[in-house]
N, C-alpha and C. Protein backbone atom coordinates (compact mmCIF):
# COMPACT_ATOMS: atom_id res chain seq x y z
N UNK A 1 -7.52 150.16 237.74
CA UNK A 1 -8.72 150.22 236.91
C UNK A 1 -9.95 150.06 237.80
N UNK A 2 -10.57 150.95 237.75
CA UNK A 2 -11.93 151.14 238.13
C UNK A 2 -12.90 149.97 237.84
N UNK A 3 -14.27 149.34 238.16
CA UNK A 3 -14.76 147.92 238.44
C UNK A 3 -16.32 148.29 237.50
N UNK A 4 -16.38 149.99 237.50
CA UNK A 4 -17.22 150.46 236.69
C UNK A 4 -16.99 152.04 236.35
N UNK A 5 -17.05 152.30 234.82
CA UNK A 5 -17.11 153.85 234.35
C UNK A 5 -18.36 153.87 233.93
N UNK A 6 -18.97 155.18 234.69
CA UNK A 6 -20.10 155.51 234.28
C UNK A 6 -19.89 156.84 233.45
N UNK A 7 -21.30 156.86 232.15
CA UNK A 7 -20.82 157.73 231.18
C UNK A 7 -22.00 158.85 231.60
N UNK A 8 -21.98 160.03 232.54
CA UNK A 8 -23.41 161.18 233.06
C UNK A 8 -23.30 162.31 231.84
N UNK A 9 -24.47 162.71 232.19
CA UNK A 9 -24.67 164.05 230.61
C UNK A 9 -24.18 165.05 232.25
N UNK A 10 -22.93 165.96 232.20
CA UNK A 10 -22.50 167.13 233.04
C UNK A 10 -23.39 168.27 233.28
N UNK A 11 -24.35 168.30 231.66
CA UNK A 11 -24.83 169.64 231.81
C UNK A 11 -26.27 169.13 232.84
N UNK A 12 -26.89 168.06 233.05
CA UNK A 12 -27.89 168.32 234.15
C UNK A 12 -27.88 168.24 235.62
N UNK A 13 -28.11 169.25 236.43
CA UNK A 13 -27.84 169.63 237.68
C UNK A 13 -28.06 167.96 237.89
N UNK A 14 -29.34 167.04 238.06
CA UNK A 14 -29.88 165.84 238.94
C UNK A 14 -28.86 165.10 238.95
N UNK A 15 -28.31 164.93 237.41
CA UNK A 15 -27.33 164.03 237.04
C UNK A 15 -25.80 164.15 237.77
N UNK A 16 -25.64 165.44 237.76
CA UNK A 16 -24.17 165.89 238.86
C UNK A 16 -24.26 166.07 240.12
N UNK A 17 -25.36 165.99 240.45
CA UNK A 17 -25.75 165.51 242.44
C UNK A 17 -25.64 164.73 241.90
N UNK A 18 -26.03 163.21 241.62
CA UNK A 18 -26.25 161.81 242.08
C UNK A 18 -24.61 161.19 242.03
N UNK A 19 -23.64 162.21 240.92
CA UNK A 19 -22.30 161.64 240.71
C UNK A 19 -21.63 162.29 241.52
N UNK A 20 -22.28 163.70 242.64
CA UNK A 20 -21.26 164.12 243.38
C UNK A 20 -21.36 163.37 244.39
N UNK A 21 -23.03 162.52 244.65
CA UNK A 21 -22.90 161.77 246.07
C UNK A 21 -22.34 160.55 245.57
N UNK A 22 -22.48 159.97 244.74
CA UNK A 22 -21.47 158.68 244.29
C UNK A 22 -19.87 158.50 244.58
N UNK A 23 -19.49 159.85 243.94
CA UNK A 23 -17.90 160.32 244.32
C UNK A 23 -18.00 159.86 245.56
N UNK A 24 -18.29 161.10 246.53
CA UNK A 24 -18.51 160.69 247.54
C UNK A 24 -18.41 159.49 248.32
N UNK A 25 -18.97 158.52 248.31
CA UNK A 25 -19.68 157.19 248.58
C UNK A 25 -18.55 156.38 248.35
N UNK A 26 -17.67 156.75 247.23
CA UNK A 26 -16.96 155.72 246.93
C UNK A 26 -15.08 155.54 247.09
N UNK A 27 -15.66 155.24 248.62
CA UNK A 27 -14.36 155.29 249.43
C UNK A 27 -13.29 154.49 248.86
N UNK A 28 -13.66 153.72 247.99
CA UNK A 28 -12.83 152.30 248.10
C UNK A 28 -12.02 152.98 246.34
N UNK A 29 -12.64 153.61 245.81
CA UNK A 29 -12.28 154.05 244.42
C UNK A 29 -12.92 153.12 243.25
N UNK A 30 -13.79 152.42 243.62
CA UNK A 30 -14.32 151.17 242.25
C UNK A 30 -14.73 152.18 241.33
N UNK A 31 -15.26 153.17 241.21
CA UNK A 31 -16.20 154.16 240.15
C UNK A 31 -15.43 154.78 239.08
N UNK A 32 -15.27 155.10 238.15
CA UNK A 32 -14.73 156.13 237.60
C UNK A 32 -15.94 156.81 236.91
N UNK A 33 -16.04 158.49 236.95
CA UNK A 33 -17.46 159.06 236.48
C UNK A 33 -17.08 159.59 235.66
N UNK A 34 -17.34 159.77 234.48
CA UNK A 34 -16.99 160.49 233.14
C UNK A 34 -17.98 161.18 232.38
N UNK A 35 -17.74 162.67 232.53
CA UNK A 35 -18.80 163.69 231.97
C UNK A 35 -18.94 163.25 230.54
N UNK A 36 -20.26 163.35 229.55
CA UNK A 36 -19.92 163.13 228.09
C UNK A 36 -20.01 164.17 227.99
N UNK A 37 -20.17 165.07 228.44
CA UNK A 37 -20.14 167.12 227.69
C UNK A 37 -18.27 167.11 227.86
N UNK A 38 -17.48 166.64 228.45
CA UNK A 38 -16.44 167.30 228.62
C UNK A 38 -15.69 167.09 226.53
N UNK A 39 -14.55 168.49 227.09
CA UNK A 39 -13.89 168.28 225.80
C UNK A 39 -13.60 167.04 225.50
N UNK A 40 -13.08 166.48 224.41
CA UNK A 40 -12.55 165.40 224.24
C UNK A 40 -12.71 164.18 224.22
N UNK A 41 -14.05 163.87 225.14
CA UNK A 41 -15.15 163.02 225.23
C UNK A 41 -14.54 161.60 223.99
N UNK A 42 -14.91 161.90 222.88
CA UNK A 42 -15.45 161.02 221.67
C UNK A 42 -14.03 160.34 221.45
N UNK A 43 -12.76 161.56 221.18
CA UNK A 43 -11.41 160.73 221.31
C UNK A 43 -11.60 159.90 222.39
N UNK A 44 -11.43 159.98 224.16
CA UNK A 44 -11.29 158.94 224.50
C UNK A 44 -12.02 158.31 224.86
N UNK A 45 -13.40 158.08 224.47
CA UNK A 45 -13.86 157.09 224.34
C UNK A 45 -14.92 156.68 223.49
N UNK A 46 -13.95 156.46 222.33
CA UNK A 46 -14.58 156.51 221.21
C UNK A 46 -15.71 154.93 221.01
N UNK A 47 -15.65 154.56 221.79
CA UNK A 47 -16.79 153.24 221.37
C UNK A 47 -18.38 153.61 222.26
N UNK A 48 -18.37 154.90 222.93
CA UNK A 48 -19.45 155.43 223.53
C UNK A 48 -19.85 156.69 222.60
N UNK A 49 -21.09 156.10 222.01
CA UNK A 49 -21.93 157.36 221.45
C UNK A 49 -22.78 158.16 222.27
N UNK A 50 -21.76 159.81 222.54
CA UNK A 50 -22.49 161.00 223.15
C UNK A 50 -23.87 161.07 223.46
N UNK A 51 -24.25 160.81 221.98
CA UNK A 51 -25.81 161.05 221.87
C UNK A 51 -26.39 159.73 222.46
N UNK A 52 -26.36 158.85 221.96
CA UNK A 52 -26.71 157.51 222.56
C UNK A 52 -26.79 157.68 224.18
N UNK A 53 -25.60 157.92 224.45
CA UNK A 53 -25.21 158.14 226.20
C UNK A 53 -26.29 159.53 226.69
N UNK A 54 -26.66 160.45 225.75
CA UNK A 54 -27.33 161.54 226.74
C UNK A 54 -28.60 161.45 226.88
N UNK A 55 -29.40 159.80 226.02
CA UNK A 55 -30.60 159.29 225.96
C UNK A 55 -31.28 158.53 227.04
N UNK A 56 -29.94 157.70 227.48
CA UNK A 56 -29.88 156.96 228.46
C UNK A 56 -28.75 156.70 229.26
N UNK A 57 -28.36 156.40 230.35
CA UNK A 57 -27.61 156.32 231.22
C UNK A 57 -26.66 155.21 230.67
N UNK A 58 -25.00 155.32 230.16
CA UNK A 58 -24.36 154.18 229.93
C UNK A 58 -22.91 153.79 230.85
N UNK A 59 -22.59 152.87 231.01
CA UNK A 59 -21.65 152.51 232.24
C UNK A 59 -20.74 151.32 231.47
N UNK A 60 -19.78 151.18 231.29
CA UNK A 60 -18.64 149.69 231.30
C UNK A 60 -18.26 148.93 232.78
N UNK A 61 -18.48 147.75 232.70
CA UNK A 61 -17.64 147.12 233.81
C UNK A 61 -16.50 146.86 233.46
N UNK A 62 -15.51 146.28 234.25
CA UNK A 62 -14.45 146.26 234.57
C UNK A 62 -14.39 145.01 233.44
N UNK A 63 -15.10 144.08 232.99
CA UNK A 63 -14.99 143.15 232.14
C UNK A 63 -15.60 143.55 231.07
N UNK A 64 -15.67 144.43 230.32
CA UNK A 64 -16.39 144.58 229.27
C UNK A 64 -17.70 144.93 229.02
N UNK A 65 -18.52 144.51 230.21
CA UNK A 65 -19.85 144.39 229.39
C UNK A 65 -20.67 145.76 229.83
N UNK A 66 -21.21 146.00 229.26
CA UNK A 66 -22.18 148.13 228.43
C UNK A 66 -23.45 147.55 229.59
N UNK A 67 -23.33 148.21 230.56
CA UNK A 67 -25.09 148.15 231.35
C UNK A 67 -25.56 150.00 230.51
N UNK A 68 -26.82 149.54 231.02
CA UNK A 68 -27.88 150.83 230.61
C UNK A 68 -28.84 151.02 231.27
N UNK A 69 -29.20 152.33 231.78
CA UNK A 69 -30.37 152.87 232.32
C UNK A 69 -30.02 153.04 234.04
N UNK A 70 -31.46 152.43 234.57
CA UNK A 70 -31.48 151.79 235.88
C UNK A 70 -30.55 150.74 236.44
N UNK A 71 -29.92 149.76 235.46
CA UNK A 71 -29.05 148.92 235.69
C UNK A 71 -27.53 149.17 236.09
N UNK A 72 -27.08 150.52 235.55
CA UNK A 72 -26.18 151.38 235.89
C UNK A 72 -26.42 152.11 236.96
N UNK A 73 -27.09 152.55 237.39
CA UNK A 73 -27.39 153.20 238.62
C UNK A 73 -27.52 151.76 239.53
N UNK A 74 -27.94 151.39 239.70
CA UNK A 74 -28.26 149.81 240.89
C UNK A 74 -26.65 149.48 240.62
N UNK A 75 -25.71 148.71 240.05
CA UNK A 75 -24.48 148.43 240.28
C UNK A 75 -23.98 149.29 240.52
N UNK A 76 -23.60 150.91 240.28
CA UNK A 76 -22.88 151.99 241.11
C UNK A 76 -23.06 151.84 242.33
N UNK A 77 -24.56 151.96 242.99
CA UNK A 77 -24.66 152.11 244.25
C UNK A 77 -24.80 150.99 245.08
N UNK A 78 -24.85 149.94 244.27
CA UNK A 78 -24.39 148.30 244.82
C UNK A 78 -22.67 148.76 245.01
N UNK A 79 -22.12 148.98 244.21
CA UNK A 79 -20.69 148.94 244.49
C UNK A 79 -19.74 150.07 245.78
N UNK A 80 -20.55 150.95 246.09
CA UNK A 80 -20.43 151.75 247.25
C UNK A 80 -21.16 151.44 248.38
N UNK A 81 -21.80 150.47 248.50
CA UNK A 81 -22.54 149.92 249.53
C UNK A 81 -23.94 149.99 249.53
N UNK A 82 -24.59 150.68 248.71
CA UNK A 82 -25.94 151.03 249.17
C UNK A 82 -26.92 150.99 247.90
N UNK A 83 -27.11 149.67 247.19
CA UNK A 83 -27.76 149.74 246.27
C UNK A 83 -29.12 149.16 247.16
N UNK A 84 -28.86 148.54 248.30
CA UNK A 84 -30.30 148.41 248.52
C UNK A 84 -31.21 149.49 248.80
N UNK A 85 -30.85 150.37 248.24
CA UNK A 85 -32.59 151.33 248.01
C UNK A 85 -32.68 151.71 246.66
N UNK A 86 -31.68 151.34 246.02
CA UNK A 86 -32.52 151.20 244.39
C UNK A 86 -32.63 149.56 244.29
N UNK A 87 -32.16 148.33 245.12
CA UNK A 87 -32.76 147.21 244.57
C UNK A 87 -34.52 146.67 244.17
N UNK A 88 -35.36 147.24 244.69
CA UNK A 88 -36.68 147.28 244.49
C UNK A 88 -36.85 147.65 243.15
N UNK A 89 -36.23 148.22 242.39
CA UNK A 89 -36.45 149.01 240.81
C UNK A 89 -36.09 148.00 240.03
N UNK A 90 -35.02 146.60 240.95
CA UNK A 90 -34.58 145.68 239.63
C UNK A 90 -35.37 144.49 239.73
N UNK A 91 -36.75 144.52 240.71
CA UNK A 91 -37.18 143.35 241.10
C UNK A 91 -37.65 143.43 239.55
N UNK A 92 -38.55 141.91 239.55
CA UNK A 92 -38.89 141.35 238.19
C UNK A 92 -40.47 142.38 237.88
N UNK A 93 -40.99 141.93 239.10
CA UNK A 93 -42.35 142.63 238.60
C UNK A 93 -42.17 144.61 238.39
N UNK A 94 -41.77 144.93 239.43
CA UNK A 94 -41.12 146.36 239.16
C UNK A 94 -40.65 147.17 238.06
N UNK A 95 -39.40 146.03 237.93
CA UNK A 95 -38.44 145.85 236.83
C UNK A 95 -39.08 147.25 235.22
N UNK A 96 -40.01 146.70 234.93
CA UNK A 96 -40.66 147.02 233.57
C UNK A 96 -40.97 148.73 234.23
N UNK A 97 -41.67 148.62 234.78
CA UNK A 97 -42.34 149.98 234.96
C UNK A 97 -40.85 150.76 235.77
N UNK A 98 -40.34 150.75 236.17
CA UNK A 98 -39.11 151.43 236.88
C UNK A 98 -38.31 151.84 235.14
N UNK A 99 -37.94 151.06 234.58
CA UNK A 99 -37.38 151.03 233.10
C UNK A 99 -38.08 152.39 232.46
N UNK A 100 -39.10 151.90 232.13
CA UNK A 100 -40.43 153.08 231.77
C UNK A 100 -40.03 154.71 232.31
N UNK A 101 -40.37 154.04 233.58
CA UNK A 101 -40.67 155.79 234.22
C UNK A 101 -39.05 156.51 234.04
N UNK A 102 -38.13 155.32 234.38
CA UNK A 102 -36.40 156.31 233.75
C UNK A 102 -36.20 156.49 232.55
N UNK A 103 -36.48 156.01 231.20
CA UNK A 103 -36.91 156.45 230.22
C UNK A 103 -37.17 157.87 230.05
N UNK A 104 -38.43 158.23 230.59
CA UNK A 104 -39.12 159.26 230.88
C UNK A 104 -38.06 160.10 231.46
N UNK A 105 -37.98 159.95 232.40
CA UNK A 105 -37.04 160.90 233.07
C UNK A 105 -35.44 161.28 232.45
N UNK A 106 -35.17 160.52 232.11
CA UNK A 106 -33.74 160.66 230.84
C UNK A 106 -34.07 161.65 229.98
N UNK A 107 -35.25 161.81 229.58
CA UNK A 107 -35.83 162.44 227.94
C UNK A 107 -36.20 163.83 228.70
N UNK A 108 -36.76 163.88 230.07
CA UNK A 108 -37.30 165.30 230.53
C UNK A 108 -36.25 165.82 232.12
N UNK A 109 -34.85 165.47 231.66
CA UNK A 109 -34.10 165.79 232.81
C UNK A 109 -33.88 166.78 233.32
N UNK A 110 -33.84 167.64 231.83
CA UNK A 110 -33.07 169.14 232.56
C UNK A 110 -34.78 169.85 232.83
N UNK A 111 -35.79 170.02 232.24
CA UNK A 111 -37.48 169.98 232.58
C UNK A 111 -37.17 169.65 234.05
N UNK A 112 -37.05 168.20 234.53
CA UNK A 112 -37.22 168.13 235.72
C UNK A 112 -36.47 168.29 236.94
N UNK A 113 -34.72 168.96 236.66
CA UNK A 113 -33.90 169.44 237.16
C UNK A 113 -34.36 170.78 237.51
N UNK A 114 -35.28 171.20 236.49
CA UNK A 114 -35.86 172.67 237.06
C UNK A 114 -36.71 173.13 237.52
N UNK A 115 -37.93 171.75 237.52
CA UNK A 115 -38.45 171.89 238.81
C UNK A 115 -37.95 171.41 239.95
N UNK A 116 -36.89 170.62 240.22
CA UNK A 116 -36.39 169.96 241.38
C UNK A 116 -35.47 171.27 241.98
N UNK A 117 -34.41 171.72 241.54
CA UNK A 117 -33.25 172.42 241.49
C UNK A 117 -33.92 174.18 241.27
N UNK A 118 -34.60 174.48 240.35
CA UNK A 118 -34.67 175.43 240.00
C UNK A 118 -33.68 176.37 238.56
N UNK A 119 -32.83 174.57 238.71
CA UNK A 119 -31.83 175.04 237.49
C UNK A 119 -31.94 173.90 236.43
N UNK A 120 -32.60 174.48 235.05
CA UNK A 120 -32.30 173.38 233.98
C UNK A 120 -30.96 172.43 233.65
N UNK A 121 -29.75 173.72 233.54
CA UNK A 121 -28.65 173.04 232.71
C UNK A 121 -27.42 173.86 233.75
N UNK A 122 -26.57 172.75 234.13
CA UNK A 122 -25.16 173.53 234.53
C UNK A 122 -24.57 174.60 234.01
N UNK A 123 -24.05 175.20 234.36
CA UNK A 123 -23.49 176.43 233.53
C UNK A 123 -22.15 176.66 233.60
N UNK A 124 -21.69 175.74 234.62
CA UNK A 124 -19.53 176.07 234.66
C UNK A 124 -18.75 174.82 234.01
N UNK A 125 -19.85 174.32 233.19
CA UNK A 125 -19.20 173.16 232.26
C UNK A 125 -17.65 173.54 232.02
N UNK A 126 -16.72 172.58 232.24
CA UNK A 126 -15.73 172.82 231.41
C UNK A 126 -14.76 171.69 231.30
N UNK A 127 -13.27 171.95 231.37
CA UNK A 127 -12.75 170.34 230.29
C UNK A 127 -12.53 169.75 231.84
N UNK A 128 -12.78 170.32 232.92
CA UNK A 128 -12.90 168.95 234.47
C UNK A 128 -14.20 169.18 234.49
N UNK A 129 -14.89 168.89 233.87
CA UNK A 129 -16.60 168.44 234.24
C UNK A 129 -17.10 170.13 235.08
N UNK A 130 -18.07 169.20 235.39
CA UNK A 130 -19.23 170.63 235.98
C UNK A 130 -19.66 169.97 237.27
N UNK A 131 -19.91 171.16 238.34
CA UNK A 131 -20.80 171.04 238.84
C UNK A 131 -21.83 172.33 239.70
N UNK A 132 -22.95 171.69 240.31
CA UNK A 132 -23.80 172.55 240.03
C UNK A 132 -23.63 173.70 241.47
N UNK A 133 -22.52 173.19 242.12
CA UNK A 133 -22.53 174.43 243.50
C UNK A 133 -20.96 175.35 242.70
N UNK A 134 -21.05 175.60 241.68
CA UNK A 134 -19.78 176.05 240.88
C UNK A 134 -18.52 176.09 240.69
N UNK A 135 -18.28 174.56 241.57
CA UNK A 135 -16.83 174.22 241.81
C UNK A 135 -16.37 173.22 240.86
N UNK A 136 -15.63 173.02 239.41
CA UNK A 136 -15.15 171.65 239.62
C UNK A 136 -14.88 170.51 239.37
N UNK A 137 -15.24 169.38 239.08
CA UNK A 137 -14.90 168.61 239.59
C UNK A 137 -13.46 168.11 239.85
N UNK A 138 -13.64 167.39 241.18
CA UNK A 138 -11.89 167.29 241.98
C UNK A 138 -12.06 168.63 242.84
N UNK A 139 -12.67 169.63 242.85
CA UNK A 139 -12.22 170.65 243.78
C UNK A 139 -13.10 170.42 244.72
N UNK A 140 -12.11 170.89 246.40
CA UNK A 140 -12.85 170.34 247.50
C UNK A 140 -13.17 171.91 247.99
């Protein structure tokens, strides 16, 4: 069992870089990444609402407890070694406005996937996830 499942929306390019470099990153296996576009989604895991999850970023630890947002991103990349360059986003004074501006960015992802990327929404979605160089996921 994985130490954290994170729940990514598949169809936005930003969102499937940050989980292909996570994969990546995570030599040790603590992560498990789980598309909510894939088939089947809601059967297995039915105590995560899709919609809820494609609002904001949602993750389980290994004990139970639901992080959200920025807080999910900082323990992923705490848990692969390298959350110290998102730890500044969880300081106290920070904290609020970092919250804010990912907010924002949750609500205008695939908008800002297409100015970043040039591509709004993935397009090889399917029941092994998506990703955005058209392989995949699991394929090397």
């Amino acid at each position: 069992m994985s130490e954290l499942t994170l729940y990514y929306d598949g169809y936005c390019p930003l969102c499937v870089r940050e989980m292909d470099h996570l994969r990546k990153a995570d030599q040790a296996g603590r992560l498990t990444l789980v598309d909510i576009q894939q088939e089947g989604f809601t059967e297995r895991y039915p105590h995560i609402d899709p919609q809820a999850a494609s609002t904001i970023l949602h993750a389980d630890t290994a004990d139970g407890e639901l992080l959200l947002g920025l807080d999910v991103t900082y323990r992923a990349w705490s848990l692969v070694g390298r959350g110290f360059w998102i730890a500044p986003l969880r300081w106290p004074v920070i904290r609020w406005f970092a919250d804010k501006a990912y907010l924002w960015f949750a609500r205008n992802r695939y908008k800002v996937s297409g100015w970043l990327t040039g591509q709004q929404r993935c397009d090889t979605c399917g029941p092994q996830g998506c990703s955005i160089d058209g392989k995949k996921q699991g394929d090397n």
